[in-house]
N, C-alpha and C. Protein backbone atom coordinates (compact mmCIF):
# COMPACT_ATOMS: atom_id res chain seq x y z
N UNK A 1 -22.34 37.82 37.18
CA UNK A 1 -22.00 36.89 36.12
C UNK A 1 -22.19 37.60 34.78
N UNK A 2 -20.98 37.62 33.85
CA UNK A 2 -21.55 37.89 32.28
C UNK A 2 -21.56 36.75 31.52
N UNK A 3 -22.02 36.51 30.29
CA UNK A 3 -22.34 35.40 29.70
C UNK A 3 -22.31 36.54 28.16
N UNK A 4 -21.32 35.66 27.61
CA UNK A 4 -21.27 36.85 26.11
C UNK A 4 -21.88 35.67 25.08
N UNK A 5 -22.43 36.11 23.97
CA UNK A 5 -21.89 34.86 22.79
C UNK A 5 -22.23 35.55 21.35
N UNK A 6 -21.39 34.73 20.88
CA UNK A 6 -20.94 35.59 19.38
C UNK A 6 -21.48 34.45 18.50
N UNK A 7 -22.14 34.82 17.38
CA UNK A 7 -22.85 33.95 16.35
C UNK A 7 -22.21 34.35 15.12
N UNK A 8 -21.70 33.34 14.71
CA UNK A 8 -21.07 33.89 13.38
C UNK A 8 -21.35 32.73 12.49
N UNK A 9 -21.09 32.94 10.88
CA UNK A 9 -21.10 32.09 9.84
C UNK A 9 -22.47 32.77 9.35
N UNK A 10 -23.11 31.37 8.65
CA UNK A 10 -24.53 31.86 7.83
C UNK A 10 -23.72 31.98 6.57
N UNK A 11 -24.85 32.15 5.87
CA UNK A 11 -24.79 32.54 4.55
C UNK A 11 -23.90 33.73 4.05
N UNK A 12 -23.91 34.57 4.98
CA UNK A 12 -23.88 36.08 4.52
C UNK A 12 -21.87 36.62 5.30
N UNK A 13 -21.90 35.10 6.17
CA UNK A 13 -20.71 35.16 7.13
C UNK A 13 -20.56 36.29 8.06
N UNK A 14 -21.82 37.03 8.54
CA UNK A 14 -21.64 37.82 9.20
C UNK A 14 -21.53 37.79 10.92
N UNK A 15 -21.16 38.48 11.60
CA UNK A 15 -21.02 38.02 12.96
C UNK A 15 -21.83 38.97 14.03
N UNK A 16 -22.65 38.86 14.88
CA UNK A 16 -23.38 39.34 15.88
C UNK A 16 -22.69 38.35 17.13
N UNK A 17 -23.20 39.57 18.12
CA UNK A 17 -21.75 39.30 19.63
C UNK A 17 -23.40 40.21 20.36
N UNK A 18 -23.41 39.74 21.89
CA UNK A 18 -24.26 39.95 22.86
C UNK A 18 -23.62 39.31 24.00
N UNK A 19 -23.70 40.38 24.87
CA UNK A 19 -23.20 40.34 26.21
C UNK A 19 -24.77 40.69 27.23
N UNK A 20 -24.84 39.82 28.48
CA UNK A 20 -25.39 39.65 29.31
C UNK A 20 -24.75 39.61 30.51
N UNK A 21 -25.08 40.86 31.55
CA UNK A 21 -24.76 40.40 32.91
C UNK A 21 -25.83 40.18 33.28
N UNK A 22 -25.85 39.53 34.75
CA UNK A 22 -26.83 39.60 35.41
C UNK A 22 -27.48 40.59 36.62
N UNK A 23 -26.25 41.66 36.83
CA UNK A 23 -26.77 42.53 37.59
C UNK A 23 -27.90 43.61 36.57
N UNK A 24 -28.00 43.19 35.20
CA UNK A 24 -28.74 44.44 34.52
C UNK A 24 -30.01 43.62 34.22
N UNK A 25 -30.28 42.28 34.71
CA UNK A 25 -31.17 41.60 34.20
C UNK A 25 -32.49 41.53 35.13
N UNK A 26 -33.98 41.44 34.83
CA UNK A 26 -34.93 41.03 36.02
C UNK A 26 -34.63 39.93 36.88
N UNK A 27 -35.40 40.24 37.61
CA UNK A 27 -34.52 39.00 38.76
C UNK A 27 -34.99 37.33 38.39
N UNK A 28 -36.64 37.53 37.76
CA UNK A 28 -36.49 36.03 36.84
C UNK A 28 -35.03 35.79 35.94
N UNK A 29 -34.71 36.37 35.04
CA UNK A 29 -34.18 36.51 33.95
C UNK A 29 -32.77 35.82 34.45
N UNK A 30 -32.48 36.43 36.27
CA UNK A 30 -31.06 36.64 36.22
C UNK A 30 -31.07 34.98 37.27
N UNK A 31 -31.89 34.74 37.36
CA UNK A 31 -32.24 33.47 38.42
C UNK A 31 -32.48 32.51 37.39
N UNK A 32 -32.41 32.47 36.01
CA UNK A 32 -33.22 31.63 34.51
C UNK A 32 -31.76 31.15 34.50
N UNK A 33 -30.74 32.23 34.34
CA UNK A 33 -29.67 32.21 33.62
C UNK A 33 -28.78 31.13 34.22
N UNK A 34 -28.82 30.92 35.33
CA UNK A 34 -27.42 30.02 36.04
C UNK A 34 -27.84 28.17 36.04
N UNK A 35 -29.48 28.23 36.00
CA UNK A 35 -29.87 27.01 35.62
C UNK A 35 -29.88 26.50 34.53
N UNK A 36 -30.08 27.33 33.39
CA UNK A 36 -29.84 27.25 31.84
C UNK A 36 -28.17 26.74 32.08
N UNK A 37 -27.37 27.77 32.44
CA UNK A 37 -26.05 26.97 32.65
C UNK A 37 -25.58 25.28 33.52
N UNK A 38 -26.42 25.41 34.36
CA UNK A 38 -26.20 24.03 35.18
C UNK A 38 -27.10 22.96 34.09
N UNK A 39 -27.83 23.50 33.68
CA UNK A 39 -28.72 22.06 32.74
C UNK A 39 -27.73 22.01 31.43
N UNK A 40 -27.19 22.70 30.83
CA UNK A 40 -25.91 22.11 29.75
C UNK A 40 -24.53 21.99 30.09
N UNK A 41 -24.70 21.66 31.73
CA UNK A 41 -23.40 21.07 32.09
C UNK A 41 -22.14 22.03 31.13
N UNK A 42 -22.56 23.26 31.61
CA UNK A 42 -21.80 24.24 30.74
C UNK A 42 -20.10 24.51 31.20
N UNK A 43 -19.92 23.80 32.47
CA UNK A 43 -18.16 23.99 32.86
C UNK A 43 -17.38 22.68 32.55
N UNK A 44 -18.15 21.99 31.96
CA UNK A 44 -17.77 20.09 31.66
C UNK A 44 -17.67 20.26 30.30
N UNK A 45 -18.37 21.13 29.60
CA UNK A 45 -18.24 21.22 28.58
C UNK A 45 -16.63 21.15 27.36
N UNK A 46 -16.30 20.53 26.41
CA UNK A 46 -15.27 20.78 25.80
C UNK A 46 -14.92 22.07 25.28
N UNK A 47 -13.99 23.08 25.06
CA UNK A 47 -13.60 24.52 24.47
C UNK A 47 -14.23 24.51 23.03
N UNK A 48 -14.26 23.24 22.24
CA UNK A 48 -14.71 22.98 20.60
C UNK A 48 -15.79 21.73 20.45
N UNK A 49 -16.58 21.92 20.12
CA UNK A 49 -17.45 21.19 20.01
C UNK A 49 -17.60 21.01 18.40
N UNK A 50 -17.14 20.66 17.53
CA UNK A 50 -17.69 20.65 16.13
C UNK A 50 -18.09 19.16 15.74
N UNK A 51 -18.43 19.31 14.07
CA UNK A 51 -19.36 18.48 13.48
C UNK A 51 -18.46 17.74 12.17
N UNK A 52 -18.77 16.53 12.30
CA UNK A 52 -18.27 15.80 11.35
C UNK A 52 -19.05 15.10 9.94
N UNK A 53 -19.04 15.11 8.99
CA UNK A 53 -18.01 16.39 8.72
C UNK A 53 -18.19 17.77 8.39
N UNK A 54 -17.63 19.41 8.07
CA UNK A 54 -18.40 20.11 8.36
C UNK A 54 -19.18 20.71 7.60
N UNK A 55 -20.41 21.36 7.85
CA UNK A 55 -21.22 22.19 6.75
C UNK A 55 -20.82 23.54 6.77
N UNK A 56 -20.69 24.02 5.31
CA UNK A 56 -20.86 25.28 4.98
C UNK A 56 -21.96 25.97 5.35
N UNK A 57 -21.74 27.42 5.60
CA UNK A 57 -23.14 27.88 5.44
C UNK A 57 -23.72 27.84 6.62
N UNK A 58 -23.24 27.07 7.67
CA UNK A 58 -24.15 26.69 9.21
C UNK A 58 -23.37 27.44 10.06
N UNK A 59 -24.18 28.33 11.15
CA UNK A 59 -23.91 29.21 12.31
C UNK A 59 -22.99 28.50 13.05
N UNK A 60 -22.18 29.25 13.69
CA UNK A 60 -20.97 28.59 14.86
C UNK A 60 -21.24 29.55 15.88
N UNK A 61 -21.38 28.84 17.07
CA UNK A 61 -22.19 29.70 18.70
C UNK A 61 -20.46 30.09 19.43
N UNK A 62 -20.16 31.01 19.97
CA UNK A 62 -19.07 30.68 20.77
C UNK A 62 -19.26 31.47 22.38
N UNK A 63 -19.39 30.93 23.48
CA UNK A 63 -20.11 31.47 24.60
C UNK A 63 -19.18 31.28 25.24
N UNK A 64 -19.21 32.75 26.24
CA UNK A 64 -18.19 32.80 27.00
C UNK A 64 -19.17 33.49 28.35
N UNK A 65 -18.60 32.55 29.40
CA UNK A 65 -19.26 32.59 30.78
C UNK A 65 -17.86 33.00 31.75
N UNK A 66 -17.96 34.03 32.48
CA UNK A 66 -17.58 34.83 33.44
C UNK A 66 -18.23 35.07 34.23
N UNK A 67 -17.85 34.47 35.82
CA UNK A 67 -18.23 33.80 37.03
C UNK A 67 -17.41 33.87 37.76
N UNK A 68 -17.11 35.39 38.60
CA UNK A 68 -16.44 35.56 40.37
C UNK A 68 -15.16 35.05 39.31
N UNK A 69 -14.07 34.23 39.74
CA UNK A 69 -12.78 34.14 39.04
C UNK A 69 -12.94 32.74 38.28
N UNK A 70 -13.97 32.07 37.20
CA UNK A 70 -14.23 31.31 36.67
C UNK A 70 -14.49 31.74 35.26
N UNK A 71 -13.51 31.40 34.37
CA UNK A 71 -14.06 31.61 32.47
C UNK A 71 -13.83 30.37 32.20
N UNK A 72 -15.09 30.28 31.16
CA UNK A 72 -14.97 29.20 30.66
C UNK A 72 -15.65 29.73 29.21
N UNK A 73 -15.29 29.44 27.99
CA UNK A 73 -15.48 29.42 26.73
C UNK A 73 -15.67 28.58 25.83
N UNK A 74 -16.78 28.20 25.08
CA UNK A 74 -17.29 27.22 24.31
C UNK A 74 -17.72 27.19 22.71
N UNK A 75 -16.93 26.62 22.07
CA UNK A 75 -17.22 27.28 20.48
C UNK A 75 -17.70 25.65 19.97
N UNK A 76 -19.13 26.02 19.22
CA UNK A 76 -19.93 25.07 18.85
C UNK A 76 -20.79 25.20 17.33
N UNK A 77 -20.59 24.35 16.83
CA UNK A 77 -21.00 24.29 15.38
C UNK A 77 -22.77 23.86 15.44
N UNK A 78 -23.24 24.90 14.44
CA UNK A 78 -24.90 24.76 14.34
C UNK A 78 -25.09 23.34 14.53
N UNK A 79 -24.27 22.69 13.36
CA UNK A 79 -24.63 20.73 13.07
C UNK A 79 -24.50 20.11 14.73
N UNK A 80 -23.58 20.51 15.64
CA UNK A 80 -23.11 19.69 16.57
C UNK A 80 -23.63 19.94 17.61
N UNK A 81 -24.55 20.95 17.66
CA UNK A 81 -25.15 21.74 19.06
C UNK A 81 -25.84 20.40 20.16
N UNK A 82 -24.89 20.17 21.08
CA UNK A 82 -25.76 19.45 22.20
C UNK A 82 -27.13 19.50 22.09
N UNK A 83 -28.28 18.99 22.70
CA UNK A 83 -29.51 19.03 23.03
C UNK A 83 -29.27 19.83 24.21
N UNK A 84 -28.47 19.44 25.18
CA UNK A 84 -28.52 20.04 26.54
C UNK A 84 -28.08 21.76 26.36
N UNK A 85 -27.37 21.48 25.22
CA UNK A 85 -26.77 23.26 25.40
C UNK A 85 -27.98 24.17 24.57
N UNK A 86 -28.24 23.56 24.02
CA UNK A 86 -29.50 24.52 22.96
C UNK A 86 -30.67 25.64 23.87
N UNK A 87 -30.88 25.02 24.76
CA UNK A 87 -32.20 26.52 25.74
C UNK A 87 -31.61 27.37 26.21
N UNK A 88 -29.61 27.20 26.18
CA UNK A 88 -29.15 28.08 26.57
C UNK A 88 -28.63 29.09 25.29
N UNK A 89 -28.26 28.53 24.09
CA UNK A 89 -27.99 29.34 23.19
C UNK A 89 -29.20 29.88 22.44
N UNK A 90 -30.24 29.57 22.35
CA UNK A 90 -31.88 29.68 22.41
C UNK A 90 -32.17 31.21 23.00
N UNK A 91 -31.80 30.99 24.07
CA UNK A 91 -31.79 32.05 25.58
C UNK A 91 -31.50 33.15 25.22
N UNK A 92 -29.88 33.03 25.00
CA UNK A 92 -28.77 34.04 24.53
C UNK A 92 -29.16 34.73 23.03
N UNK A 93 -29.81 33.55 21.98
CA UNK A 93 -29.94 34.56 20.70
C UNK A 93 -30.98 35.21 20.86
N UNK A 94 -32.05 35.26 21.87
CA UNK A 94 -32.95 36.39 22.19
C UNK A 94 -32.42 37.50 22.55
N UNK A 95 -31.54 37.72 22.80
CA UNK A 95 -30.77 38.98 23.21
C UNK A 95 -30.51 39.54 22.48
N UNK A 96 -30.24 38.68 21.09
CA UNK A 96 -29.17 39.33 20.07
C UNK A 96 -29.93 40.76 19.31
């Protein structure tokens, strides 16, 4: 499985991108990762998730999960971030 995600906006509008497989990960790490995905109902998820109405200045998450012949891609505004999706983008900006 890879799991990429790109953080962009901020103040400064700059963009940082981190890619994760799981064959390079500890085997906690790589066993963390697919439940983090099943707890934000991450394939139900909508492609855009944004915020009404929007803020300047606030981070936009965009995660992309690659799974055996399964992509799915999710672009989400700081203001609008699920509760459920957050331990996973949480997760992912430790990587960054």
């Amino acid at each position: 499985m890879r799991v990429s995600l790109e953080r962009s906006g901020g103040f400064a509008g700059l963009s940082k991108t981190t890619t994760v497989e799981t064959d390079n990960l500890s085997p906690s790490e790589a066993s963390q990762l697919p439940r983090l995905l099943e707890a934000a109902n991450f394939y139900n998820l909508p492609e855009q998730i944004t915020a009404s109405p929007t803020q300047p200045d606030r981070f936009q998450y965009t995660v992309t999960v690659e799974d055996e012949d399964q992509i799915h891609t999710v672009t989400v505004s700081e203001a609008a971030l699920p509760g459920t999706l957050r331990p996973l983008i949480e997760w992912l900006k430790s990587k960054l």
